[in-house]
PDB file of N, CA and C in Angstrom:
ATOM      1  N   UNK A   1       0.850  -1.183   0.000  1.00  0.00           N
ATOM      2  CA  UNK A   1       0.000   0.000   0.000  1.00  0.00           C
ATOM      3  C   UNK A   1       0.892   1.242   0.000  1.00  0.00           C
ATOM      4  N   UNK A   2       0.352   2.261  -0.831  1.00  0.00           N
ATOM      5  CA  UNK A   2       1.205   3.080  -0.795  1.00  0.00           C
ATOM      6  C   UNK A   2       0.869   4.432   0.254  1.00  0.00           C
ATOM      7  N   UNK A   3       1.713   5.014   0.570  1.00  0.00           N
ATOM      8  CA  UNK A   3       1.528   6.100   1.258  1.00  0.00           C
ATOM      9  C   UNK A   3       2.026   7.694   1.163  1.00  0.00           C
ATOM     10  N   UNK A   4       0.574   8.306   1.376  1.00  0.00           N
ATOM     11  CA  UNK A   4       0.859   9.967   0.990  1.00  0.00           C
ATOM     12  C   UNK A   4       1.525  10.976   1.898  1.00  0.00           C
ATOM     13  N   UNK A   5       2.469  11.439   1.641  1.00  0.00           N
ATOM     14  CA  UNK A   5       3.270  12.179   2.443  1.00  0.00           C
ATOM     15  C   UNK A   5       2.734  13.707   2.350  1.00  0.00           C
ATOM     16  N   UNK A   6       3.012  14.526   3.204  1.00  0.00           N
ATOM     17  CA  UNK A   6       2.287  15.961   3.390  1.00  0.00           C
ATOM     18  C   UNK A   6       3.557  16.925   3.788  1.00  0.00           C
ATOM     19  N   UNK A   7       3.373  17.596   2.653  1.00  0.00           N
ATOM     20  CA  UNK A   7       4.654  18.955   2.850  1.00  0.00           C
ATOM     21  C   UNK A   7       4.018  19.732   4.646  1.00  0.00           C
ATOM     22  N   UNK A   8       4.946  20.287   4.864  1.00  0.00           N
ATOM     23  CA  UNK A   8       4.514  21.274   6.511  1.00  0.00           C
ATOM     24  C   UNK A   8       3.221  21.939   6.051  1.00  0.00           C
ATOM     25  N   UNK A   9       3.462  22.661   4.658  1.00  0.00           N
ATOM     26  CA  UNK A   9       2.226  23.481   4.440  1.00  0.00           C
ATOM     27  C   UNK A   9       0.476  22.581   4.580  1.00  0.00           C
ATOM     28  N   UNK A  10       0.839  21.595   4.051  1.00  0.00           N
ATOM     29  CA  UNK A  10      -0.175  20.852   4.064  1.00  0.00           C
ATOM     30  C   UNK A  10      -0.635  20.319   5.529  1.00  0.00           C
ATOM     31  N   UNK A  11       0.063  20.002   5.793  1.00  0.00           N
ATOM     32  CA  UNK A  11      -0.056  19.552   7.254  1.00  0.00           C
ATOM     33  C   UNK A  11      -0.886  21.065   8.108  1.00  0.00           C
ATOM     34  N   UNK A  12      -0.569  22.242   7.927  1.00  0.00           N
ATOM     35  CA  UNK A  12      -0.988  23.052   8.331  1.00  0.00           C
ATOM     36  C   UNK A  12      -2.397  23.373   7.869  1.00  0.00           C
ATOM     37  N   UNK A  13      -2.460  23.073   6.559  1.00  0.00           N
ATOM     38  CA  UNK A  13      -3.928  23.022   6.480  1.00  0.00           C
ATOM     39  C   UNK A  13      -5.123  22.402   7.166  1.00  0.00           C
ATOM     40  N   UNK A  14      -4.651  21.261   7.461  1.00  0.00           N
ATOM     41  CA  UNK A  14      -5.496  20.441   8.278  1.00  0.00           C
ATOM     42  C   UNK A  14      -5.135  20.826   9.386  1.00  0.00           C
ATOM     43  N   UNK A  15      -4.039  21.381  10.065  1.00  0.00           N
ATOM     44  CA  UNK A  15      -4.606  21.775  11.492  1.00  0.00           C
ATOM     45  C   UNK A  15      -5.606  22.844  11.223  1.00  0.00           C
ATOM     46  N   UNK A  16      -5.696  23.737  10.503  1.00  0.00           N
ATOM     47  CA  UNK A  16      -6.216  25.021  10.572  1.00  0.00           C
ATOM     48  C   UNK A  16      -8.113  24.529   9.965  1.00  0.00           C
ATOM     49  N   UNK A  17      -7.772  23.225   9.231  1.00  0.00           N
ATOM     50  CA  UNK A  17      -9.614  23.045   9.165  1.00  0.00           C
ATOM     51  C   UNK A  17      -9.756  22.113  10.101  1.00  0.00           C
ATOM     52  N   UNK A  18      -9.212  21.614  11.002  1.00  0.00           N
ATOM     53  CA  UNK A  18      -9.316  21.255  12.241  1.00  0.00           C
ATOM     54  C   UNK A  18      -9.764  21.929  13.143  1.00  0.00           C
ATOM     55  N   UNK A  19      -9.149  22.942  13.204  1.00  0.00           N
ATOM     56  CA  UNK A  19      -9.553  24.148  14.458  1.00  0.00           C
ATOM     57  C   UNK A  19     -11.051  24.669  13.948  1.00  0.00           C
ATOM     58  N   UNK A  20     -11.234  25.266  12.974  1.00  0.00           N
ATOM     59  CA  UNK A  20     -12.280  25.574  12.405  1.00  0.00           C
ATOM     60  C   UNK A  20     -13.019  24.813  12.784  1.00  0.00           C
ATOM     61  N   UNK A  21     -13.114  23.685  12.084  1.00  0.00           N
ATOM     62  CA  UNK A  21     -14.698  22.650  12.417  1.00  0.00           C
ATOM     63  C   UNK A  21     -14.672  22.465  13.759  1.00  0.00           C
ATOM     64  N   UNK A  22     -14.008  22.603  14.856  1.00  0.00           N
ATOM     65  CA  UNK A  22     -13.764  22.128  16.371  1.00  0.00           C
ATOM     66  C   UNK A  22     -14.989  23.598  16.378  1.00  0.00           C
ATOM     67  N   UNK A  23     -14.430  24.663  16.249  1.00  0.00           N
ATOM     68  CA  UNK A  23     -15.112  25.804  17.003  1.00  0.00           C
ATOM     69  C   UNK A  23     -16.351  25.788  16.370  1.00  0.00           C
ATOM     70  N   UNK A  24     -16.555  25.668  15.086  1.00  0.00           N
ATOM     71  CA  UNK A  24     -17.634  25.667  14.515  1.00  0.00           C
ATOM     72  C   UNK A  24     -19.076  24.630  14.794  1.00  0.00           C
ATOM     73  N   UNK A  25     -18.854  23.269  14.603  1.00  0.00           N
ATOM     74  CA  UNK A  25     -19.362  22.538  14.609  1.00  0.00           C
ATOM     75  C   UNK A  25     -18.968  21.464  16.040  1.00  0.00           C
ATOM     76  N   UNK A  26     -17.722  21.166  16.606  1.00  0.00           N
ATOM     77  CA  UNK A  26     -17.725  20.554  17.498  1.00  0.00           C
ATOM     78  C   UNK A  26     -16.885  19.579  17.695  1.00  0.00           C
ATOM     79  N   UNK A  27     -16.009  18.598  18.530  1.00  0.00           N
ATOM     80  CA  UNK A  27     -14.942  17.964  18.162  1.00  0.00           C
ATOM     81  C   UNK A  27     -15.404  16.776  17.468  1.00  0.00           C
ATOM     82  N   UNK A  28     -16.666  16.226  17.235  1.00  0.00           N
ATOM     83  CA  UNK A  28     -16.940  15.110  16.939  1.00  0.00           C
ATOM     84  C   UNK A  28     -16.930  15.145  15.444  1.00  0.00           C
ATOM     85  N   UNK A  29     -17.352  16.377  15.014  1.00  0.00           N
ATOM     86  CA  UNK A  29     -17.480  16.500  13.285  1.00  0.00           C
ATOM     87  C   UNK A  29     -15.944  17.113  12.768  1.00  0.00           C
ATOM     88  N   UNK A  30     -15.076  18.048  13.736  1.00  0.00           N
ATOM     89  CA  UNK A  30     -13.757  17.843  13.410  1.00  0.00           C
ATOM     90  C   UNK A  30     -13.003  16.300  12.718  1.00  0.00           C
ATOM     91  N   UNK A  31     -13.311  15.676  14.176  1.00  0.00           N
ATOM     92  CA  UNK A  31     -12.383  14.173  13.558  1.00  0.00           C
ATOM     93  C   UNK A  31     -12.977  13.561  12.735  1.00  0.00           C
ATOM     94  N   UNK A  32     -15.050  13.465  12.500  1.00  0.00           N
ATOM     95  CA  UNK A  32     -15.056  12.540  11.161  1.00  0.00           C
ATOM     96  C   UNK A  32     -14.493  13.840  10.001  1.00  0.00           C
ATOM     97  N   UNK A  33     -14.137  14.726   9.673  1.00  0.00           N
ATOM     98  CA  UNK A  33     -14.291  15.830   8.835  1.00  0.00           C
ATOM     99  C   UNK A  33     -12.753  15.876   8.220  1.00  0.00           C
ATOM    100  N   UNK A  34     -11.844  15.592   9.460  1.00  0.00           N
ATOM    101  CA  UNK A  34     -10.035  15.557   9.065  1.00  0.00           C
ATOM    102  C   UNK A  34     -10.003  14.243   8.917  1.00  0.00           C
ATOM    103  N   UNK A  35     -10.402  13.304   9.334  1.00  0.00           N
ATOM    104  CA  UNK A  35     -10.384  11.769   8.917  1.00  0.00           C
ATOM    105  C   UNK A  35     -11.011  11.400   7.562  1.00  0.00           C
ATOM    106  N   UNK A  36     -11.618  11.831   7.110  1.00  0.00           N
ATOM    107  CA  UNK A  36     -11.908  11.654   5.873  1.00  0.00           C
ATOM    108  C   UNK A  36     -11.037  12.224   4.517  1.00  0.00           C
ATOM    109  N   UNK A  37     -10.577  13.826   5.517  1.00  0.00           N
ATOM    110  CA  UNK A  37      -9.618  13.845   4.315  1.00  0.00           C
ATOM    111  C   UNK A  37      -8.391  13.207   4.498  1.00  0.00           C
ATOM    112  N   UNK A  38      -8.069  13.042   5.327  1.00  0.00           N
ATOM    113  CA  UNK A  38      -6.805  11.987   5.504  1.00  0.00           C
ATOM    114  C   UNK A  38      -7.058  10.458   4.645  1.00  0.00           C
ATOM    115  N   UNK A  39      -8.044   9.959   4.972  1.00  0.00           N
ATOM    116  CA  UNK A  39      -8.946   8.643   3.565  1.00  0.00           C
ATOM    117  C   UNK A  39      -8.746   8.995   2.474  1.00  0.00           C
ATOM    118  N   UNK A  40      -9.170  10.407   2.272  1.00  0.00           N
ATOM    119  CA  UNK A  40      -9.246  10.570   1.011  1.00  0.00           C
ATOM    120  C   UNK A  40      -7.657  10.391   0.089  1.00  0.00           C
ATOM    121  N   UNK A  41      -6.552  11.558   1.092  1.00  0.00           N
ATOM    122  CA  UNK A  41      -5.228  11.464   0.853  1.00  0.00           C
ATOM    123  C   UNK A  41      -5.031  10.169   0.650  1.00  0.00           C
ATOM    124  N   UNK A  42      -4.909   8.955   1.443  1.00  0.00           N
ATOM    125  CA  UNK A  42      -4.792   7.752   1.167  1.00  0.00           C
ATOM    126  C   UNK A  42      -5.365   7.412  -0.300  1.00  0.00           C
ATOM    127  N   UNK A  43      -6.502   7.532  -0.778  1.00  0.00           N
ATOM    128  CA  UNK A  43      -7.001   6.976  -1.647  1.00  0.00           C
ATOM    129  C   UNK A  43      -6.132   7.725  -3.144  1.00  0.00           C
ATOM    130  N   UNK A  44      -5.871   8.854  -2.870  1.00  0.00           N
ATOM    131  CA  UNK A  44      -5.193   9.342  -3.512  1.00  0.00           C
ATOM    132  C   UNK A  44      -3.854   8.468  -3.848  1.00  0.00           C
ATOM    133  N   UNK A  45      -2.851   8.397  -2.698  1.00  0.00           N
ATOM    134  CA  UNK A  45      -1.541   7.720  -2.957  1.00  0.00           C
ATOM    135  C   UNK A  45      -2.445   6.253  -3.312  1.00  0.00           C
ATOM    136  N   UNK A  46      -3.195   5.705  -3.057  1.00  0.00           N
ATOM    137  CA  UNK A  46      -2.752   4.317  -3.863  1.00  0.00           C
ATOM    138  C   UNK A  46      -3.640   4.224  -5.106  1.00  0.00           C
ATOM    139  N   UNK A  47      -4.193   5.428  -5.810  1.00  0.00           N
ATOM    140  CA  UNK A  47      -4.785   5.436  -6.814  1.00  0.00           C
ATOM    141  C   UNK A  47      -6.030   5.210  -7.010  1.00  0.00           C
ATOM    142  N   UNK A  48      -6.632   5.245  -6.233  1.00  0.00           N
ATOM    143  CA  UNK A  48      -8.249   4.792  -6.389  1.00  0.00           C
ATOM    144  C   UNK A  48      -9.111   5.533  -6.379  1.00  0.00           C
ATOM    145  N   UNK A  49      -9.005   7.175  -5.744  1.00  0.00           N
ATOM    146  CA  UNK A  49      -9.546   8.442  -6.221  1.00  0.00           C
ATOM    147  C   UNK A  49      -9.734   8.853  -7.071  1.00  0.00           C
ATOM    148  N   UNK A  50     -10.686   9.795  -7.114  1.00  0.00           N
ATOM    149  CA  UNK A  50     -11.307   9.961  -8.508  1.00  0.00           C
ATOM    150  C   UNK A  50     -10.300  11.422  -8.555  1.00  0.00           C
ATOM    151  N   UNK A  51      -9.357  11.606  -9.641  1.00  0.00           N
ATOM    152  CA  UNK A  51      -8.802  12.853  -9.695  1.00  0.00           C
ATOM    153  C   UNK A  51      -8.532  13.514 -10.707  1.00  0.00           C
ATOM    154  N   UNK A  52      -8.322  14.714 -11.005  1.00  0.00           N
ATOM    155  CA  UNK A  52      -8.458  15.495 -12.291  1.00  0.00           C
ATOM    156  C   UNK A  52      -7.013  16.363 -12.275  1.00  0.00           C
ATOM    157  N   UNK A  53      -6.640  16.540 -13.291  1.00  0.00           N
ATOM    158  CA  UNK A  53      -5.632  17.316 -13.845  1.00  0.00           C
ATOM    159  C   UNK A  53      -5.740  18.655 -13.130  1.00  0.00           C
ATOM    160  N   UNK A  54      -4.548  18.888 -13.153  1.00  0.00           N
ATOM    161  CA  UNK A  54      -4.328  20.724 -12.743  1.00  0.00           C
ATOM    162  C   UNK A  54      -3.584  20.954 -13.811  1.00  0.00           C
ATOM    163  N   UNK A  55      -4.132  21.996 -14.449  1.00  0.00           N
ATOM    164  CA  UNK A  55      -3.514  22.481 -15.831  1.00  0.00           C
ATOM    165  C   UNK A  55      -2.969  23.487 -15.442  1.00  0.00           C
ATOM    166  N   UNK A  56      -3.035  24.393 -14.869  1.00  0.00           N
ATOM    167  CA  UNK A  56      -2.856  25.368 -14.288  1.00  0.00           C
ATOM    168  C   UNK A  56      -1.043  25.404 -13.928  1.00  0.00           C
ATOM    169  N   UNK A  57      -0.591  24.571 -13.221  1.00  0.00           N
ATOM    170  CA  UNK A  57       0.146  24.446 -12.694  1.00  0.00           C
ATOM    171  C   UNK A  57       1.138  23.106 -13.344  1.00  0.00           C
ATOM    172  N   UNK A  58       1.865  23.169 -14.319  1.00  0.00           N
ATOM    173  CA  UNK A  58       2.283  21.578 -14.353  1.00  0.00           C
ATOM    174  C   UNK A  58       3.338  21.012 -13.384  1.00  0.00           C
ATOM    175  N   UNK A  59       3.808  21.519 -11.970  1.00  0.00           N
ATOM    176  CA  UNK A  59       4.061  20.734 -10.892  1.00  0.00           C
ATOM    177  C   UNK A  59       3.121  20.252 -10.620  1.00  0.00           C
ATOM    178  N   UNK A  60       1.788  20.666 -10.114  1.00  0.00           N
ATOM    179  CA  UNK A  60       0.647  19.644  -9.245  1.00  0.00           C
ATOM    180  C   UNK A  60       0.077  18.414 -10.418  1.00  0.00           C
ATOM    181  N   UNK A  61       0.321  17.396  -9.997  1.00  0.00           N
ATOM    182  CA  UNK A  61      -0.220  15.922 -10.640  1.00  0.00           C
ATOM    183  C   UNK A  61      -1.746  16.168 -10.920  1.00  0.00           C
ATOM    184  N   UNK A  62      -2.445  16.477  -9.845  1.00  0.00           N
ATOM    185  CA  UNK A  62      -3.642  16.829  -9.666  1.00  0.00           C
ATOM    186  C   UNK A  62      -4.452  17.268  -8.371  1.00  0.00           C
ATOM    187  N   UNK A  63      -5.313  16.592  -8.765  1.00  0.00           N
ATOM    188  CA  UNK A  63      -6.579  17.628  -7.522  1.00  0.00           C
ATOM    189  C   UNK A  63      -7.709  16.743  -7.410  1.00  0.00           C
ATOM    190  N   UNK A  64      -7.909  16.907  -6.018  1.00  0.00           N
ATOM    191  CA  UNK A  64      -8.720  15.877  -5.555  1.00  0.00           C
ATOM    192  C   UNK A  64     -10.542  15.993  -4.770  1.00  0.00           C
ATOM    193  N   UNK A  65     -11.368  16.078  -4.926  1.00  0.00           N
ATOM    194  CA  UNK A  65     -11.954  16.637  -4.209  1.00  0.00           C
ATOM    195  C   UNK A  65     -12.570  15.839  -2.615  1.00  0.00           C
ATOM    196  N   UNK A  66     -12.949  16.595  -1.829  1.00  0.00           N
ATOM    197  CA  UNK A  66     -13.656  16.181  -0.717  1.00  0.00           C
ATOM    198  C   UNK A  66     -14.591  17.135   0.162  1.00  0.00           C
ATOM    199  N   UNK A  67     -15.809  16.907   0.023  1.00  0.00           N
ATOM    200  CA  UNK A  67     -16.886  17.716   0.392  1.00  0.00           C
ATOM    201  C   UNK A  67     -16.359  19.047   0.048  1.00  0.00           C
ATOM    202  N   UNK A  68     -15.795  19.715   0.751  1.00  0.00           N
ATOM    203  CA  UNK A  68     -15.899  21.167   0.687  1.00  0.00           C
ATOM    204  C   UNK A  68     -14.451  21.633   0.118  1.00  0.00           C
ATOM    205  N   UNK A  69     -13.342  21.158   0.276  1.00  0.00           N
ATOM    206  CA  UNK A  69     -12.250  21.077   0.018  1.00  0.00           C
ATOM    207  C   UNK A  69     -11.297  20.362  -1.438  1.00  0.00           C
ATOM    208  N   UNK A  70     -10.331  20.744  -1.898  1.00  0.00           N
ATOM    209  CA  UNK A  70      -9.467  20.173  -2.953  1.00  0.00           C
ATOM    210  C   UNK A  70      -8.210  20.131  -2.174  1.00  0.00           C
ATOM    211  N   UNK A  71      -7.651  19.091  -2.607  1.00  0.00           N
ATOM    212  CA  UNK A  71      -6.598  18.324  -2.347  1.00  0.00           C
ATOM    213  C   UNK A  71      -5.214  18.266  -3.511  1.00  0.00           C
ATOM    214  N   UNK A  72      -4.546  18.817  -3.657  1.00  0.00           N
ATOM    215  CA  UNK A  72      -3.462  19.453  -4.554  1.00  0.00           C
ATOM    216  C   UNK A  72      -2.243  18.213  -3.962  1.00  0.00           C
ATOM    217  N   UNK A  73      -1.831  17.279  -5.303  1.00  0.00           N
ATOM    218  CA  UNK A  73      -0.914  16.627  -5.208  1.00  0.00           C
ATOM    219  C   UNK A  73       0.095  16.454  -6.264  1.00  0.00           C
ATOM    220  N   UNK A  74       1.626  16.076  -5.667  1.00  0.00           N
ATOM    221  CA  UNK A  74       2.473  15.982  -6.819  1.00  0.00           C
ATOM    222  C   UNK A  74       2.512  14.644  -6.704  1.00  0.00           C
ATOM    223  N   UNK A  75       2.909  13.929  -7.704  1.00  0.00           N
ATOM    224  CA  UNK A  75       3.639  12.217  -7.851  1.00  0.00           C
ATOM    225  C   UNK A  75       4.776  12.702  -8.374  1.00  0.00           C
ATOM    226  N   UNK A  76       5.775  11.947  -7.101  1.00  0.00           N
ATOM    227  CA  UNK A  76       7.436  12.126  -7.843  1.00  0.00           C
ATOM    228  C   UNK A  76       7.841  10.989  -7.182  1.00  0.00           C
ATOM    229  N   UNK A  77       8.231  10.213  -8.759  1.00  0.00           N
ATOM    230  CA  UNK A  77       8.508   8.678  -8.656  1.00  0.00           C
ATOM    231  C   UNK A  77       7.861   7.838  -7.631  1.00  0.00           C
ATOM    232  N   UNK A  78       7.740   7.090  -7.080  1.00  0.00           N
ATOM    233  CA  UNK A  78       6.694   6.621  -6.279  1.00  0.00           C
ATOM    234  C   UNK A  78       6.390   7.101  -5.166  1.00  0.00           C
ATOM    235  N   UNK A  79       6.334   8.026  -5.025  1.00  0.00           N
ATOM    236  CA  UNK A  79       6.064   9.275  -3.403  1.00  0.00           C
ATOM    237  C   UNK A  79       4.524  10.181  -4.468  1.00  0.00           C
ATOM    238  N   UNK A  80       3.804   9.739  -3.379  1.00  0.00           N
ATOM    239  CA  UNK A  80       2.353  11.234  -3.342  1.00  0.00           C
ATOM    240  C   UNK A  80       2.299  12.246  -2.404  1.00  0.00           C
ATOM    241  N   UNK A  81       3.345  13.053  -2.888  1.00  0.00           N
ATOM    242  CA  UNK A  81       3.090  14.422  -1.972  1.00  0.00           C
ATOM    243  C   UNK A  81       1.741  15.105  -1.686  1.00  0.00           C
ATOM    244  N   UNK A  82       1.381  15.621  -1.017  1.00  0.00           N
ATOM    245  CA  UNK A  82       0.212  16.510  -0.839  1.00  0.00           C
ATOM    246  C   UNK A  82       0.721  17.912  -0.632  1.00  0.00           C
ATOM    247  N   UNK A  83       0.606  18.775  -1.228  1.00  0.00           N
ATOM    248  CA  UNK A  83       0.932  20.240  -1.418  1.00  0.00           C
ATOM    249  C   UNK A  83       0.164  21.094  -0.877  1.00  0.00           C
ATOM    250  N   UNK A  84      -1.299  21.027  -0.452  1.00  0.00           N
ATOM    251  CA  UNK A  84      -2.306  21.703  -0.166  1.00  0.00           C
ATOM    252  C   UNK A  84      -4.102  21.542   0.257  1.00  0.00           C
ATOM    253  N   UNK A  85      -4.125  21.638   1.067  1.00  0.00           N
ATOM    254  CA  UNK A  85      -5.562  21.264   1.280  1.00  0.00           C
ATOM    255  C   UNK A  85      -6.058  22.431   1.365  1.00  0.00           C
ATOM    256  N   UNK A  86      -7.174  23.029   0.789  1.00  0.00           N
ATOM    257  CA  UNK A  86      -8.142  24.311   0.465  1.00  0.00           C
ATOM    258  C   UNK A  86      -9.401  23.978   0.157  1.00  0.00           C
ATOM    259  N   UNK A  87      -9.660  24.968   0.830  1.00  0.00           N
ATOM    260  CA  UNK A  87     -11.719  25.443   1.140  1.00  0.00           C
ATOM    261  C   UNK A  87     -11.595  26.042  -0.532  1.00  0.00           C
ATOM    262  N   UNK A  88     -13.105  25.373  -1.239  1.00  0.00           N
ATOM    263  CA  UNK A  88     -13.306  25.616  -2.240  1.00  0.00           C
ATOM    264  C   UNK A  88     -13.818  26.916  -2.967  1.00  0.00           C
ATOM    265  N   UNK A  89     -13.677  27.364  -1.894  1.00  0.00           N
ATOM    266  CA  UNK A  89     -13.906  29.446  -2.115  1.00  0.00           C
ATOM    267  C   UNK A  89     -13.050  29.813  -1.764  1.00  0.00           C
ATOM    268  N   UNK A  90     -11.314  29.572  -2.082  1.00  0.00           N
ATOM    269  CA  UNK A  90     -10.277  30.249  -1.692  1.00  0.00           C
ATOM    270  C   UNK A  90      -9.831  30.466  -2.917  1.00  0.00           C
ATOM    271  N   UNK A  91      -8.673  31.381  -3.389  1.00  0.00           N
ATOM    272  CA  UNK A  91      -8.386  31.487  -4.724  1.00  0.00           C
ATOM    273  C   UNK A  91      -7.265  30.360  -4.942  1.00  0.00           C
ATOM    274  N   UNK A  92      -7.630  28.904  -5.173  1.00  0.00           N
ATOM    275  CA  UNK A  92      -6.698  28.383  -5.085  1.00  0.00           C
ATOM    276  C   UNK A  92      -5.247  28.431  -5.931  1.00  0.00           C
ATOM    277  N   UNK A  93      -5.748  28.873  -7.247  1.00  0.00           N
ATOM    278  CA  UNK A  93      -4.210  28.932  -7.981  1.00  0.00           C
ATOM    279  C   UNK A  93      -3.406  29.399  -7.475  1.00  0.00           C
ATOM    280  N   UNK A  94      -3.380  30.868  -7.083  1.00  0.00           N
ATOM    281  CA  UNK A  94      -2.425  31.627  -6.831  1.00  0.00           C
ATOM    282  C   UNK A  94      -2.021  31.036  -5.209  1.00  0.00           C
ATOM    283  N   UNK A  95      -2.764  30.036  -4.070  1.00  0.00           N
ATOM    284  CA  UNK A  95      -2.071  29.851  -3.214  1.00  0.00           C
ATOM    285  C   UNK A  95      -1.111  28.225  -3.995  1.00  0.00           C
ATOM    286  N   UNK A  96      -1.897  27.760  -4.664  1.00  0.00           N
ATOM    287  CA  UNK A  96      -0.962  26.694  -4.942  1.00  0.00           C
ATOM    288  C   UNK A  96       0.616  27.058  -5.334  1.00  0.00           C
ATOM    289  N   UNK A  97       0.308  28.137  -6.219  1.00  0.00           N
ATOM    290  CA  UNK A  97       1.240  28.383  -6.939  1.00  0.00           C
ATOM    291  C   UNK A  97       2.496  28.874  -6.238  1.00  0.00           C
ATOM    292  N   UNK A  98       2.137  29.454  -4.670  1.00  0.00           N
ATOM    293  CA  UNK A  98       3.006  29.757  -3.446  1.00  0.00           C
ATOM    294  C   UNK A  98       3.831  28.496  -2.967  1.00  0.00           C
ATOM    295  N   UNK A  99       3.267  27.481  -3.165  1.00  0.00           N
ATOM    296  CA  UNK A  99       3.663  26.586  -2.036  1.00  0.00           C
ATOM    297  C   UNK A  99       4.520  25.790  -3.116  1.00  0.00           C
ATOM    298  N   UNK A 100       4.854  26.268  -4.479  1.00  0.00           N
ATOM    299  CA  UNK A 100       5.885  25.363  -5.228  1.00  0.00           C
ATOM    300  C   UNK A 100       7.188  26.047  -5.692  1.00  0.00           C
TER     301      UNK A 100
END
């Protein structure tokens, strides 16, 4: 099985929609809410996600979605980086385009 690795930035994303859904909604919908995208990341590295091109950018492999969020990944040689996790009303290009 393969496994998806998460730049700091990424990792920071999910603390920060962590905190969010904690204050917002509550710790119980936090953990199913970051656990899913963490599934999802998984499903990503071993290929079984449904994922679409980023044209935009030809570092990012692609983009992933999950409920409210996209999931920005590179493949370099058998490693699935994760570059970014973003709320789908953020301007994502221009932050992707920061974090490469």
């Amino acid at each position: 099985m393969a496994t998806a690795e998460f730049t700091r930035q990424a990792l920071a994303d999910l603390d920060s929609i962590w905190d969010y859904t904690l204050r917002e909604w509550g710790e119980a919908q936090a953990e199913a809410y970051t656990e899913g995208l963490y599934k999802t990341c998984q499903r990503i590295a071993d290929g079984t996600a449904i994922v679409r091109a980023f044209p935009a950018s030809p570092k990012v492999s692609g983009v992933c979605r999950h409920e409210h969020h996209y999931i920005f990944f590179a493949r370099i040689e058998q490693k699935t980086i994760i570059i970014a996790v973003l709320h789908g009303r953020l301007d994502m290009i221009s932050r992707v385009e920061d974090r490469l």
